[in-house]
Protein backbone atom coordinates (compact mmCIF):
# COMPACT_ATOMS: atom_id res chain seq x y z
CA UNK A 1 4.63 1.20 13.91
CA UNK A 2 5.15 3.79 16.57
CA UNK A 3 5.74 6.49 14.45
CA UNK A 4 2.90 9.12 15.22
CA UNK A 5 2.52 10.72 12.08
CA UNK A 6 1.85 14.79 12.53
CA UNK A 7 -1.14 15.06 10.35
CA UNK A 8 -3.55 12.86 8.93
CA UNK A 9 -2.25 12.77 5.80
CA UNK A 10 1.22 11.30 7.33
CA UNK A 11 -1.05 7.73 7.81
CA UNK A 12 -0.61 7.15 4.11
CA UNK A 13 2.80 6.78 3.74
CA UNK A 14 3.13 4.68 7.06
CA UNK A 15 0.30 3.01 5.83
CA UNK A 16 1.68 1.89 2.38
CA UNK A 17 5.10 1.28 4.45
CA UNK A 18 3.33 -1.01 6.97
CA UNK A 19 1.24 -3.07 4.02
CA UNK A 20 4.26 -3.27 1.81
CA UNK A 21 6.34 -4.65 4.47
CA UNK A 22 3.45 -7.39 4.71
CA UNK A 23 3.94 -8.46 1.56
CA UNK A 24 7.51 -8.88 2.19
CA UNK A 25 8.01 -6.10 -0.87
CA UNK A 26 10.80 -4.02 -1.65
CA UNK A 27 10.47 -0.18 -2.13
CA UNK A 28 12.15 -0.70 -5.16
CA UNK A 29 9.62 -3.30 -6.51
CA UNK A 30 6.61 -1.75 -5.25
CA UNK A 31 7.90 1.78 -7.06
CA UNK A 32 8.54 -0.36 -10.59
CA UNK A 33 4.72 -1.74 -10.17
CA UNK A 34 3.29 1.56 -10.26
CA UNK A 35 5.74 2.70 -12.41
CA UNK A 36 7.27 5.79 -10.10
CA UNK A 37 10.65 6.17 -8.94
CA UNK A 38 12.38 4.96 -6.30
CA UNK A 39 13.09 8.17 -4.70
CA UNK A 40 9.28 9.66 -5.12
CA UNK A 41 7.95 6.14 -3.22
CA UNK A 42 10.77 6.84 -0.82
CA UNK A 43 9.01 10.40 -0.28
CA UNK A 44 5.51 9.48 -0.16
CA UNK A 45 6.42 6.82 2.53
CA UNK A 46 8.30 9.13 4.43
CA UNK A 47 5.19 11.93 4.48
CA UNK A 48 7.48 14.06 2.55
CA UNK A 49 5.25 14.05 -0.24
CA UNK A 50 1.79 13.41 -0.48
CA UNK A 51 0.51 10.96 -3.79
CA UNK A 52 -2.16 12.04 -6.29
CA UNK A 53 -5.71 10.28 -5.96
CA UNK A 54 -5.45 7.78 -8.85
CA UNK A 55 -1.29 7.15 -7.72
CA UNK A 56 -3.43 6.05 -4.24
CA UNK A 57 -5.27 4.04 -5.90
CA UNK A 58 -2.71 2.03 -7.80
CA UNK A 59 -0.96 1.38 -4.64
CA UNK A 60 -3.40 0.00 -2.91
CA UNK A 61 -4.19 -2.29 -5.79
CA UNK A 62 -0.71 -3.50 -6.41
CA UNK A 63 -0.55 -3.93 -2.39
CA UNK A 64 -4.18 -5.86 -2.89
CA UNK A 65 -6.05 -3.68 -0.26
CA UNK A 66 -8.76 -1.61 -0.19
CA UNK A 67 -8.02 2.07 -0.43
CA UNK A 68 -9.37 3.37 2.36
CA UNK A 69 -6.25 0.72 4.68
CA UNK A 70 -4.30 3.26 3.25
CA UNK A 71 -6.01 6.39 5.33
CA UNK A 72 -6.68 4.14 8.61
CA UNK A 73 -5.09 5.66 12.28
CA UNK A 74 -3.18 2.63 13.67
């Protein structure tokens, strides 16, 4: 990732980007576990919109990581 994001709050949609990719996960799947939309996950990964609390919470439990991966600099 050498994206540097613009504010802290950009980190968590690089962040879910980065640990979905991991899990070799589709956008599309990852959005269906949640349930959102494809197009919102495509916004909150992009930093174009910025998830509720418990919506950052359910991704980092379908990704299987602790929530606080989600805010980490990298």
């Amino acid at each position: 990732m050498n994206e540097k994001p613009q504010n802290d709050m950009n980190w968590i949609g690089l962040n879910i980007t980065y640990y979905r990719r991991n899990k070799k996960m589709k956008q599309k799947e990852l959005a269906e576990a949640i349930p959102i939309s494809k197009s919102y996950m495509s916004e909150i990964e992009t930093s174009k919109s910025i998830p509720a609390v418990d919506l950052i919470f359910k991704i980092a439990d379908v990704l299987e990581i602790p929530v606080y991966k989600l805010f980490e600099e990298r």
